[in-house]
PDB file of N, CA and C in Angstrom:
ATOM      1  N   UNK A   1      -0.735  17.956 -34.362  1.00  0.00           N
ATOM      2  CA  UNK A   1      -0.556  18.834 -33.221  1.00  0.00           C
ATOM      3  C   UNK A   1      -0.921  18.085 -31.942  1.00  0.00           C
ATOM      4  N   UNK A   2      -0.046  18.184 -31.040  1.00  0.00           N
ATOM      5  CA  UNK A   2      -0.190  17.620 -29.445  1.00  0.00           C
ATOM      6  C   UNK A   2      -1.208  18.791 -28.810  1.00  0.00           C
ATOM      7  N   UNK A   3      -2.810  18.600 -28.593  1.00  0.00           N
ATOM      8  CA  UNK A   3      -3.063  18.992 -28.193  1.00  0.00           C
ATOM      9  C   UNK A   3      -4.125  18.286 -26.449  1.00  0.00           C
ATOM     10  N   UNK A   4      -4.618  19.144 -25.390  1.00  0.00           N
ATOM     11  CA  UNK A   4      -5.009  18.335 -24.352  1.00  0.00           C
ATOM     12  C   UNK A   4      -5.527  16.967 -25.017  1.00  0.00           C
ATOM     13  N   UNK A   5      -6.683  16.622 -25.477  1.00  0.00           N
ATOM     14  CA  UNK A   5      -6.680  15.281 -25.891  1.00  0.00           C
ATOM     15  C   UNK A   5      -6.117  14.217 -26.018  1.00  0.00           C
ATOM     16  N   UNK A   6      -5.164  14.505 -26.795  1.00  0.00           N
ATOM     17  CA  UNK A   6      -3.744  13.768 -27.100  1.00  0.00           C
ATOM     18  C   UNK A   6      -3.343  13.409 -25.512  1.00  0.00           C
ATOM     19  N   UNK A   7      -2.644  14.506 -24.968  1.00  0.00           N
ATOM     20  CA  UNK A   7      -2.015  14.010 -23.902  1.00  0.00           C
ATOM     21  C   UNK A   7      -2.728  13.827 -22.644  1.00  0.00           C
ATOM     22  N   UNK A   8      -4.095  14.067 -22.466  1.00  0.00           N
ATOM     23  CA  UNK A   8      -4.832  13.026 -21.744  1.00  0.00           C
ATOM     24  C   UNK A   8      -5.261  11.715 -22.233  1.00  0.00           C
ATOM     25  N   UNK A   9      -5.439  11.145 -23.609  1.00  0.00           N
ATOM     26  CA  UNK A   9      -4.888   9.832 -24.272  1.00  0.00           C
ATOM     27  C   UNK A   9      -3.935   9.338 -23.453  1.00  0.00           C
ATOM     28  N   UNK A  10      -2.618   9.748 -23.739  1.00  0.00           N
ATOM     29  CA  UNK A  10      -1.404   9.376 -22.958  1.00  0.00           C
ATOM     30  C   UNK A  10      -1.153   9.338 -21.824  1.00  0.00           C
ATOM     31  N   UNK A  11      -1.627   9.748 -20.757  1.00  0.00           N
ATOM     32  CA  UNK A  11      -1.725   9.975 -19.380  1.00  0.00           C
ATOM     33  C   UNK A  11      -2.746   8.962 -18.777  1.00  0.00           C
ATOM     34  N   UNK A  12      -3.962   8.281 -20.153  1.00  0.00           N
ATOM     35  CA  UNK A  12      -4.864   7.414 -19.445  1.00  0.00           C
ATOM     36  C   UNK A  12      -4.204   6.095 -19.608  1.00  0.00           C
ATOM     37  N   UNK A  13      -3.257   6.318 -20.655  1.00  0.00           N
ATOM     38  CA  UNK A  13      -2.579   4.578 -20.867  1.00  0.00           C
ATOM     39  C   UNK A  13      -1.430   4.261 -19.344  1.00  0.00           C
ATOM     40  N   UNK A  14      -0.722   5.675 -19.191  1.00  0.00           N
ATOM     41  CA  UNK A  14       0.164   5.145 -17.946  1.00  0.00           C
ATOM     42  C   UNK A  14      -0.352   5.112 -17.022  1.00  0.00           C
ATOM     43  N   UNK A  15      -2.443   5.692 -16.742  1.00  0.00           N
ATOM     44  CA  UNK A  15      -2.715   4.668 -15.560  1.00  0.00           C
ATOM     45  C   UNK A  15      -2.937   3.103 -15.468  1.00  0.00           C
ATOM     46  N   UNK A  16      -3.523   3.121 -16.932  1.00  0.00           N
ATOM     47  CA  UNK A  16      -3.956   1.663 -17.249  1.00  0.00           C
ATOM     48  C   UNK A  16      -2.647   0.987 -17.232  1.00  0.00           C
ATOM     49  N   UNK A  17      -1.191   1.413 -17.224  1.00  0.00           N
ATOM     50  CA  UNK A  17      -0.715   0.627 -17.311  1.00  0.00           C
ATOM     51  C   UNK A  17       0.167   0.111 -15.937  1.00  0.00           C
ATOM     52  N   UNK A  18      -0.113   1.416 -14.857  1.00  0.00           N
ATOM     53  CA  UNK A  18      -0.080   1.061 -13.792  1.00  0.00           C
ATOM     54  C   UNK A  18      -1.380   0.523 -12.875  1.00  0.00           C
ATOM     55  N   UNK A  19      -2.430   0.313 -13.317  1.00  0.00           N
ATOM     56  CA  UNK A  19      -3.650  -0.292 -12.702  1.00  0.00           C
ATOM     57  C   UNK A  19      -3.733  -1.781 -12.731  1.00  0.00           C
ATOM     58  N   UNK A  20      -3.487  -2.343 -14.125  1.00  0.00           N
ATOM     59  CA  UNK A  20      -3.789  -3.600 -14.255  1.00  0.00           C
ATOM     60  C   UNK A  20      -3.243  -4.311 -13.652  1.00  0.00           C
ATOM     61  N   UNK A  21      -1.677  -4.234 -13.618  1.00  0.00           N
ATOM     62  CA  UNK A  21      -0.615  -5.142 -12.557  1.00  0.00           C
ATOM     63  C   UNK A  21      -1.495  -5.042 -11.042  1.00  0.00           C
ATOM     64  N   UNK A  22      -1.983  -3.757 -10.615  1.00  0.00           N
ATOM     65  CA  UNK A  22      -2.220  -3.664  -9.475  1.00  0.00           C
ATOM     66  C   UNK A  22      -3.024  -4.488  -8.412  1.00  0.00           C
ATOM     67  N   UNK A  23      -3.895  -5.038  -9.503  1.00  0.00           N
ATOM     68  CA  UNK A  23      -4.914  -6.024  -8.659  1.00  0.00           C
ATOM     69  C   UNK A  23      -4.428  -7.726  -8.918  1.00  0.00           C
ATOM     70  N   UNK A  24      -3.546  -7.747  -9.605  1.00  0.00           N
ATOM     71  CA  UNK A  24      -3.187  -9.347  -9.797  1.00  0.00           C
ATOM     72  C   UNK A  24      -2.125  -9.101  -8.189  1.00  0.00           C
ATOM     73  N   UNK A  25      -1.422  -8.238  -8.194  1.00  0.00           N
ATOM     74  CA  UNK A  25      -0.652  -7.787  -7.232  1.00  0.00           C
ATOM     75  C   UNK A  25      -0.855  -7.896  -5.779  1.00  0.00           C
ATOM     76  N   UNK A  26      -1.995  -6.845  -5.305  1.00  0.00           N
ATOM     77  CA  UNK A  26      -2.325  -7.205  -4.293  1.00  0.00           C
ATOM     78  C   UNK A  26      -3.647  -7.809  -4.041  1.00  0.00           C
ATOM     79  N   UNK A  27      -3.851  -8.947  -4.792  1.00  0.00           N
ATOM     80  CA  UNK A  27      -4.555 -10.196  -4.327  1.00  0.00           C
ATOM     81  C   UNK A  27      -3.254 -11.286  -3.774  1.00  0.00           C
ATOM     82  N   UNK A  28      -2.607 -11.499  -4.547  1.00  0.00           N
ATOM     83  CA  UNK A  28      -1.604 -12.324  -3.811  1.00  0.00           C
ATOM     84  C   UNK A  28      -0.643 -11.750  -2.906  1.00  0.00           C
ATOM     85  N   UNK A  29      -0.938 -10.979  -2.166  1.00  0.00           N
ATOM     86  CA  UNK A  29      -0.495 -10.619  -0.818  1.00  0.00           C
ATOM     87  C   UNK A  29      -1.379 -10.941   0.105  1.00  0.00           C
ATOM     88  N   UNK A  30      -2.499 -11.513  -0.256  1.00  0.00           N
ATOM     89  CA  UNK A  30      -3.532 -11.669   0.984  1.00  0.00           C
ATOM     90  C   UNK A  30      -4.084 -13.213   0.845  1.00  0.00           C
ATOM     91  N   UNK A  31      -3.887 -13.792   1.953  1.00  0.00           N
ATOM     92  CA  UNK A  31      -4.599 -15.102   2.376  1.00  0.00           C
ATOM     93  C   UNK A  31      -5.714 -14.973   2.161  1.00  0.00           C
ATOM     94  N   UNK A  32      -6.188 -16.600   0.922  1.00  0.00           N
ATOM     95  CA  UNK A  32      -7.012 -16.650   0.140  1.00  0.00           C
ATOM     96  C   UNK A  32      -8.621 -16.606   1.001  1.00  0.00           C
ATOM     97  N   UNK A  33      -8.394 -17.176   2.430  1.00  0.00           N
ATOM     98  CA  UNK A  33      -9.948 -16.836   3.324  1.00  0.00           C
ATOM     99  C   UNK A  33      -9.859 -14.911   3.616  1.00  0.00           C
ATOM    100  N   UNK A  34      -9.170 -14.026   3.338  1.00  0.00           N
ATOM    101  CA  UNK A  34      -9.527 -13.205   3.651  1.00  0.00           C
ATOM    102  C   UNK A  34      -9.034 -11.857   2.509  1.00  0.00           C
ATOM    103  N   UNK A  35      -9.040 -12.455   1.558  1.00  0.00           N
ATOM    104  CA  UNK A  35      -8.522 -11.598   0.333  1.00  0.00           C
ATOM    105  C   UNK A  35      -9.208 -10.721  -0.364  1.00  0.00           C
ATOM    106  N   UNK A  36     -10.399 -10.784  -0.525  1.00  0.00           N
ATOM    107  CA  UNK A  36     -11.515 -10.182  -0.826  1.00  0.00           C
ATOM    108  C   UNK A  36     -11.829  -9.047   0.067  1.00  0.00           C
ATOM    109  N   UNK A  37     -11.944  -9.409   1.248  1.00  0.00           N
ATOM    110  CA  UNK A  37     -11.826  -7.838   1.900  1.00  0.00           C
ATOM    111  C   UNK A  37     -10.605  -6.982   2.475  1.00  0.00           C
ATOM    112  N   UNK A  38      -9.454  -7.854   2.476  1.00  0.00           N
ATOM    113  CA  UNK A  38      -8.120  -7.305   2.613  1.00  0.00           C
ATOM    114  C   UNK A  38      -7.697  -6.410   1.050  1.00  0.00           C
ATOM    115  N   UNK A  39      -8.109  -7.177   0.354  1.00  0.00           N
ATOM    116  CA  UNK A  39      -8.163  -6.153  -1.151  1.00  0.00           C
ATOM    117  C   UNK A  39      -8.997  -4.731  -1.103  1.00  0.00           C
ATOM    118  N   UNK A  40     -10.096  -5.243  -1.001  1.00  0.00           N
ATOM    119  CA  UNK A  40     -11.198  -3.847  -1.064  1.00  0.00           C
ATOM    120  C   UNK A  40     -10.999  -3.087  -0.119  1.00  0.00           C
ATOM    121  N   UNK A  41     -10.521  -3.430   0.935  1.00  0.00           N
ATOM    122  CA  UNK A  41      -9.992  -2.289   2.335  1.00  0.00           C
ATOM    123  C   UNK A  41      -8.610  -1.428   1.952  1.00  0.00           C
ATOM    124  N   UNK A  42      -7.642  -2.432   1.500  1.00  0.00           N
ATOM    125  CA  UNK A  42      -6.337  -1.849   0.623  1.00  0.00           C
ATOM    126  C   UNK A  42      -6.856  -0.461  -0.240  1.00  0.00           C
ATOM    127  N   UNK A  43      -7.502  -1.115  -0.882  1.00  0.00           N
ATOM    128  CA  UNK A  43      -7.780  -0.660  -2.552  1.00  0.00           C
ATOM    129  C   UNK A  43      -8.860   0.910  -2.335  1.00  0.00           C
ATOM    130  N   UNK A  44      -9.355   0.882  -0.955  1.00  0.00           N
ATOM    131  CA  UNK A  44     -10.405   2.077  -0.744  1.00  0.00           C
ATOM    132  C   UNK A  44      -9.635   3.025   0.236  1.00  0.00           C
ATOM    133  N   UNK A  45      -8.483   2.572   0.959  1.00  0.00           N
ATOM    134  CA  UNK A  45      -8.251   3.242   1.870  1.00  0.00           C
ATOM    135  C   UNK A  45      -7.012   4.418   1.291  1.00  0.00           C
ATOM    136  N   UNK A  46      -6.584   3.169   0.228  1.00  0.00           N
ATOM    137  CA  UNK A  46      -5.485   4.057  -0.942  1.00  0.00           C
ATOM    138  C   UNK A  46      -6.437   5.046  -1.744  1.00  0.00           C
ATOM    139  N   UNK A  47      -7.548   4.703  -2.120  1.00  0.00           N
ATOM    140  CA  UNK A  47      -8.416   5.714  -2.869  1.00  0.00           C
ATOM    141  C   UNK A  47      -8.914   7.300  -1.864  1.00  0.00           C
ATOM    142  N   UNK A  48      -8.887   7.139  -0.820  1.00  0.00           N
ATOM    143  CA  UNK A  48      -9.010   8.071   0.318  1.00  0.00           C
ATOM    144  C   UNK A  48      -8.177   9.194   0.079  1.00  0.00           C
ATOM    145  N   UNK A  49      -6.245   8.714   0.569  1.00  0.00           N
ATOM    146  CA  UNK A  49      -5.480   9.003   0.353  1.00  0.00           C
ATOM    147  C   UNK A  49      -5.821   9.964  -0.888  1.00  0.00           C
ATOM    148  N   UNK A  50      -5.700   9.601  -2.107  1.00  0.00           N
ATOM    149  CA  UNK A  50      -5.549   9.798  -3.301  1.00  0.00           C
ATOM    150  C   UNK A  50      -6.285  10.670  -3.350  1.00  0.00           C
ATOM    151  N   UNK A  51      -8.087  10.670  -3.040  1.00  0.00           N
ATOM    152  CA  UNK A  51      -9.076  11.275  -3.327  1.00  0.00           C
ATOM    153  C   UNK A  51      -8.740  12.916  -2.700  1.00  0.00           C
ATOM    154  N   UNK A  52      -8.308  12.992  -1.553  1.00  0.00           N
ATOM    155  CA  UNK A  52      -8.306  14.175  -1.391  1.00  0.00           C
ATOM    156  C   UNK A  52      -6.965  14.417  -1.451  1.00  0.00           C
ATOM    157  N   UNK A  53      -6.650  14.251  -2.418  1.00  0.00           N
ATOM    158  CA  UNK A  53      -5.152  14.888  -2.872  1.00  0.00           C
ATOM    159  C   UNK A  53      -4.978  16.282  -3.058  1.00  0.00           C
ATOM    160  N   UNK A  54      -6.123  16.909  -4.116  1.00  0.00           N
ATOM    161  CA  UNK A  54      -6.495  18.094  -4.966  1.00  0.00           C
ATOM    162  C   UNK A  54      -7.008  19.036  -3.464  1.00  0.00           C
ATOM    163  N   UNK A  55      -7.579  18.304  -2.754  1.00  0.00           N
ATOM    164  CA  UNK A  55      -7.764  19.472  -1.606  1.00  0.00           C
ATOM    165  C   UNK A  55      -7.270  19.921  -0.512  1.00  0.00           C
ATOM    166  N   UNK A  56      -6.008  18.769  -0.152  1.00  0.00           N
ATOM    167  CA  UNK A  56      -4.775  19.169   0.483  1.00  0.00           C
ATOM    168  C   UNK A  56      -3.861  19.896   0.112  1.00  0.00           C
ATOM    169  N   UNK A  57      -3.497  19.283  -1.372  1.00  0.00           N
ATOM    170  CA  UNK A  57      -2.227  20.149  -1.992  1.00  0.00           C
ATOM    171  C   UNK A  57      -3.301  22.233  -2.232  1.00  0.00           C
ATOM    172  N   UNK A  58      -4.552  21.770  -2.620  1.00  0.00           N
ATOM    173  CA  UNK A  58      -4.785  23.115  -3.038  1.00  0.00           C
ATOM    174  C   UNK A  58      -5.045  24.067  -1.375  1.00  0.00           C
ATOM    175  N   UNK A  59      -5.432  23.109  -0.598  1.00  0.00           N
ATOM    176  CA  UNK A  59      -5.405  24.221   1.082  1.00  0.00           C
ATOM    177  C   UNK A  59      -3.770  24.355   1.667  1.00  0.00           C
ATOM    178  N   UNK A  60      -2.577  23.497   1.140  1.00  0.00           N
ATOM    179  CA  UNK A  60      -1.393  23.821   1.639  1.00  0.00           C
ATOM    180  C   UNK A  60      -0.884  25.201   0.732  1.00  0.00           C
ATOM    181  N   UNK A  61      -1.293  24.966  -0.266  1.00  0.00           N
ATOM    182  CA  UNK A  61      -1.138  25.973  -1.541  1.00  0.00           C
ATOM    183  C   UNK A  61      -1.048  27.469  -1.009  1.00  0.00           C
ATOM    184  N   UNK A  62      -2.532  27.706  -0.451  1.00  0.00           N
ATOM    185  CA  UNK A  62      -3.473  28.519  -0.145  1.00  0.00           C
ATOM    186  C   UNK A  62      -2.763  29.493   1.164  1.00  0.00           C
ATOM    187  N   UNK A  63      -2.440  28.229   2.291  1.00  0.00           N
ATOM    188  CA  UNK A  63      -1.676  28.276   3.558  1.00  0.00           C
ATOM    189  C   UNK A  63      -0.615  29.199   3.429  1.00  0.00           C
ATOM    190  N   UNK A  64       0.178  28.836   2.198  1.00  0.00           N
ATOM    191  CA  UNK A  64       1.642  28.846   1.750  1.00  0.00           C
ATOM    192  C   UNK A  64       2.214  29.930   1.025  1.00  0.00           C
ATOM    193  N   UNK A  65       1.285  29.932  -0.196  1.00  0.00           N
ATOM    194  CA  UNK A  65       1.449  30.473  -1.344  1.00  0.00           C
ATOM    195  C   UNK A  65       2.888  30.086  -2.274  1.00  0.00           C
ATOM    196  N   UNK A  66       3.011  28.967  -1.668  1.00  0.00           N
ATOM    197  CA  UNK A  66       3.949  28.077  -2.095  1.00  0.00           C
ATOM    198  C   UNK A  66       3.030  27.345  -3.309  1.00  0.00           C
ATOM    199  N   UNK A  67       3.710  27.148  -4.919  1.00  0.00           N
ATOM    200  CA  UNK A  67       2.937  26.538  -5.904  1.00  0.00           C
ATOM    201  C   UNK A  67       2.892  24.757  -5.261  1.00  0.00           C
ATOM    202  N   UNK A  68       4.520  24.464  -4.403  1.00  0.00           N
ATOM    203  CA  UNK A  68       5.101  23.119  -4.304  1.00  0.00           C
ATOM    204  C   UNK A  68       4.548  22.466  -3.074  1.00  0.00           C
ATOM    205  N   UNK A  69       4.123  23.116  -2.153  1.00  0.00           N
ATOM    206  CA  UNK A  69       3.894  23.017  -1.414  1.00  0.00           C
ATOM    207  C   UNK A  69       2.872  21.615  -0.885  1.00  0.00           C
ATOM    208  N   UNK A  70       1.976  21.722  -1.828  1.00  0.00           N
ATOM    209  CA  UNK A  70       1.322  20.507  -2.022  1.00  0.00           C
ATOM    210  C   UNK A  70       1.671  19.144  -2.112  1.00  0.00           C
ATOM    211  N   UNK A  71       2.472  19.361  -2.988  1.00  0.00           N
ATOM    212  CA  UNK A  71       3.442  17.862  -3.211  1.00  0.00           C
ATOM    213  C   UNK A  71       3.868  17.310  -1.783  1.00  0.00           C
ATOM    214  N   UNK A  72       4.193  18.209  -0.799  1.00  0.00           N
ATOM    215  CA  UNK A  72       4.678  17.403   0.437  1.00  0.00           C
ATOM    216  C   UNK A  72       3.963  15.795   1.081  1.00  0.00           C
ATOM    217  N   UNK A  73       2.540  16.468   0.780  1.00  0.00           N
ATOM    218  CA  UNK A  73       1.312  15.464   1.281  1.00  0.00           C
ATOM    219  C   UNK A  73       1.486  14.582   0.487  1.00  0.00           C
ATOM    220  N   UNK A  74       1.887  14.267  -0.711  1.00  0.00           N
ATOM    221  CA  UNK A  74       2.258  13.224  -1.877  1.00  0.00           C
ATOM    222  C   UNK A  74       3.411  12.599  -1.371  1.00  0.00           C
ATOM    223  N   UNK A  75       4.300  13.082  -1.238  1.00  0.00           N
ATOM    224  CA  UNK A  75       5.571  12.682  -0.690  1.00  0.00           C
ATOM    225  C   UNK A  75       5.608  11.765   0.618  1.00  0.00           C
ATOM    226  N   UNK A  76       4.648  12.416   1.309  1.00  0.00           N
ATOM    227  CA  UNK A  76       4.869  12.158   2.761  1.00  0.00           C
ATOM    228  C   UNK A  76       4.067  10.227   2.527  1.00  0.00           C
ATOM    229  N   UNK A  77       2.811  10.784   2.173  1.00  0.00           N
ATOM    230  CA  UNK A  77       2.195   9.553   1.935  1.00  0.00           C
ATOM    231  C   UNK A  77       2.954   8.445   0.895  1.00  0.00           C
ATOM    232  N   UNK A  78       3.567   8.608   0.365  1.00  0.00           N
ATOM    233  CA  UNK A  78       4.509   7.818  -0.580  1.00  0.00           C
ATOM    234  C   UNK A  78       6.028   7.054   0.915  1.00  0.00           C
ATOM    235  N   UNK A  79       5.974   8.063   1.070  1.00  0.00           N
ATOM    236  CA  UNK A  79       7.309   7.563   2.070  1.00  0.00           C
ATOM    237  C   UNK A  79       6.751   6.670   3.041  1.00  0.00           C
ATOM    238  N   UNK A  80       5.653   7.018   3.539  1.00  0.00           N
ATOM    239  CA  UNK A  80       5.171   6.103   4.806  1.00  0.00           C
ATOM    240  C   UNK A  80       4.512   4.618   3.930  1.00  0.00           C
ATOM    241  N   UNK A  81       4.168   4.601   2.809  1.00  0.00           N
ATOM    242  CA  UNK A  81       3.636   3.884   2.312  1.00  0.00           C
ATOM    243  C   UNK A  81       5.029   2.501   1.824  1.00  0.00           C
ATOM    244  N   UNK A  82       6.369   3.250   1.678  1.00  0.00           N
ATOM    245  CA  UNK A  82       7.498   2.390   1.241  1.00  0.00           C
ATOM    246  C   UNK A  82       7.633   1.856   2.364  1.00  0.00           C
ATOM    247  N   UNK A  83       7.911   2.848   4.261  1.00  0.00           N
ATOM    248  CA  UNK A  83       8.469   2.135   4.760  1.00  0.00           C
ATOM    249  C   UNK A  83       7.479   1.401   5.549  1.00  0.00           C
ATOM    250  N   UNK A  84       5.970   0.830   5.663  1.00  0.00           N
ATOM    251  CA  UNK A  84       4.613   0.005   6.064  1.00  0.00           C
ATOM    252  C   UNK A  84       5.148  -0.705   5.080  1.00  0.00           C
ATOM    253  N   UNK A  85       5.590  -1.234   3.917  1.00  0.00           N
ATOM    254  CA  UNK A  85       5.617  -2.067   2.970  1.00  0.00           C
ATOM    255  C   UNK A  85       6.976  -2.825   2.547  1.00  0.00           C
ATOM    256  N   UNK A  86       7.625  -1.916   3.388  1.00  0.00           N
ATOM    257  CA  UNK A  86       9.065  -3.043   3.344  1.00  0.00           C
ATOM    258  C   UNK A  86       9.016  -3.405   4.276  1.00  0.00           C
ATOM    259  N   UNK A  87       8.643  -3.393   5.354  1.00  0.00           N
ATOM    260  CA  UNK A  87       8.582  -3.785   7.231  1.00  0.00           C
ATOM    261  C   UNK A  87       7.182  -5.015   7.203  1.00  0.00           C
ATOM    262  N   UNK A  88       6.195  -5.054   6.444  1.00  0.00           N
ATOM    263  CA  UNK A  88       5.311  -5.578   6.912  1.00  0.00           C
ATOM    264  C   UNK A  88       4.878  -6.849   5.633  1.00  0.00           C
ATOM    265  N   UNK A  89       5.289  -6.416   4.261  1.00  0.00           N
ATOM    266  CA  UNK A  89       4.271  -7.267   3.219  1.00  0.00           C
ATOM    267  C   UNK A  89       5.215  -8.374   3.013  1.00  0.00           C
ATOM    268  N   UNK A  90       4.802  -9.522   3.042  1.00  0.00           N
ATOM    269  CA  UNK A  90       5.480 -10.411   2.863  1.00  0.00           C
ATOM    270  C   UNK A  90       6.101 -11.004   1.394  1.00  0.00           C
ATOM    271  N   UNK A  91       7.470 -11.287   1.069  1.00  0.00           N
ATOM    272  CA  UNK A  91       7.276 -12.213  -0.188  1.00  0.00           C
ATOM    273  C   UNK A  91       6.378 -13.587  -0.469  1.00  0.00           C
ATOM    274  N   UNK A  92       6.147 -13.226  -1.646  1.00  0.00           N
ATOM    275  CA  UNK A  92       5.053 -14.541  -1.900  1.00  0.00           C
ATOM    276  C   UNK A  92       5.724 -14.912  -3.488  1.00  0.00           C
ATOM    277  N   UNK A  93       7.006 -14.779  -3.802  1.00  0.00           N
ATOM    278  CA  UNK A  93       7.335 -15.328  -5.016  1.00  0.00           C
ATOM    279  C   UNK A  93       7.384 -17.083  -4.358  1.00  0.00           C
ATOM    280  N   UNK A  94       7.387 -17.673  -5.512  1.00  0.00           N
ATOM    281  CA  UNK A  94       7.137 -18.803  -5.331  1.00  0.00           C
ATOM    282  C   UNK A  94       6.607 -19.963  -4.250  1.00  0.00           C
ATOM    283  N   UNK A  95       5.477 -19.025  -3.563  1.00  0.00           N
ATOM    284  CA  UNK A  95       4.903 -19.690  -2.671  1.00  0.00           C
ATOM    285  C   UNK A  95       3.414 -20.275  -3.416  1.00  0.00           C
ATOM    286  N   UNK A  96       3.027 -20.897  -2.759  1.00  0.00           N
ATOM    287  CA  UNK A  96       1.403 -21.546  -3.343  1.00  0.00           C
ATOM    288  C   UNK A  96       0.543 -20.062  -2.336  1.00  0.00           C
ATOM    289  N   UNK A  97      -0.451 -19.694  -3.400  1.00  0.00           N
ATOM    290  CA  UNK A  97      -1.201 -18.528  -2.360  1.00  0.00           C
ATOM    291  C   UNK A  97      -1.764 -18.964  -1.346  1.00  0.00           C
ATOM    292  N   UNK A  98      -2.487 -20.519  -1.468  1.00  0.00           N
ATOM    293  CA  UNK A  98      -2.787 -20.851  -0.063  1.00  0.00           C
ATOM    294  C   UNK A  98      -1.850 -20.816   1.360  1.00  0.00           C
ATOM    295  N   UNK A  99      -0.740 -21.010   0.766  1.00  0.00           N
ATOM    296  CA  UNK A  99       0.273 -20.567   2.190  1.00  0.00           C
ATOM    297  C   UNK A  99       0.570 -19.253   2.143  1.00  0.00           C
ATOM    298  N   UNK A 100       0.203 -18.318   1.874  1.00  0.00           N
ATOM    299  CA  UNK A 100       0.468 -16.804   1.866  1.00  0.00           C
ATOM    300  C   UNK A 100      -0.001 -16.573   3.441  1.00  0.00           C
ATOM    301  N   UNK A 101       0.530 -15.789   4.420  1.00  0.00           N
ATOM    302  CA  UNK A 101       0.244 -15.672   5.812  1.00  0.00           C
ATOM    303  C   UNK A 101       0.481 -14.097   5.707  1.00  0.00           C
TER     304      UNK A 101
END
């Protein structure tokens, strides 16, 4: 029987399996004198975002009485996040990371 367990099992592997890429990832977007805190600034400011997810979507909810309503703030932050990241991050395929700028 598929019960919660189970599919919080399954739900922890597709973070792990979107987490791990994440930090090989954006370390090599950042010049190696300043990568360490260009990471941890990345990596906390996205956790922000994220963190108050549950209390935006649940006060737009509230606002609304819309169930969907929430999702907008997901959306919105997803969209601004594609177009900061096609405009600004550089390719670094086959560069040496020391020349990463």
């Amino acid at each position: 029987m598929f019960d919660a367990d189970h599919a919080h099992a399954v739900l922890s592997i597709f973070v792990a399996m979107a987490s791990a890429p994440l930090s090989a990832w954006m370390v090599e977007m950042f010049p190696t004198r300043i990568r360490a805190t260009a990471f941890a600034m990345s990596y906390n400011i996205g956790g922000w975002f994220g963190g108050f997810l549950p209390a935006i979507s649940f006060a737009a909810f509230t606002a609304t009485g819309n169930l969907y309503a929430g999702l907008w703030y997901a959306v919105g932050v997803l969209l601004v996040a594609l177009v900061v990241s096609g405009l600004f991050l550089p390719e670094t395929r086959g560069r040496a990371l020391e020349r990463v700028t």
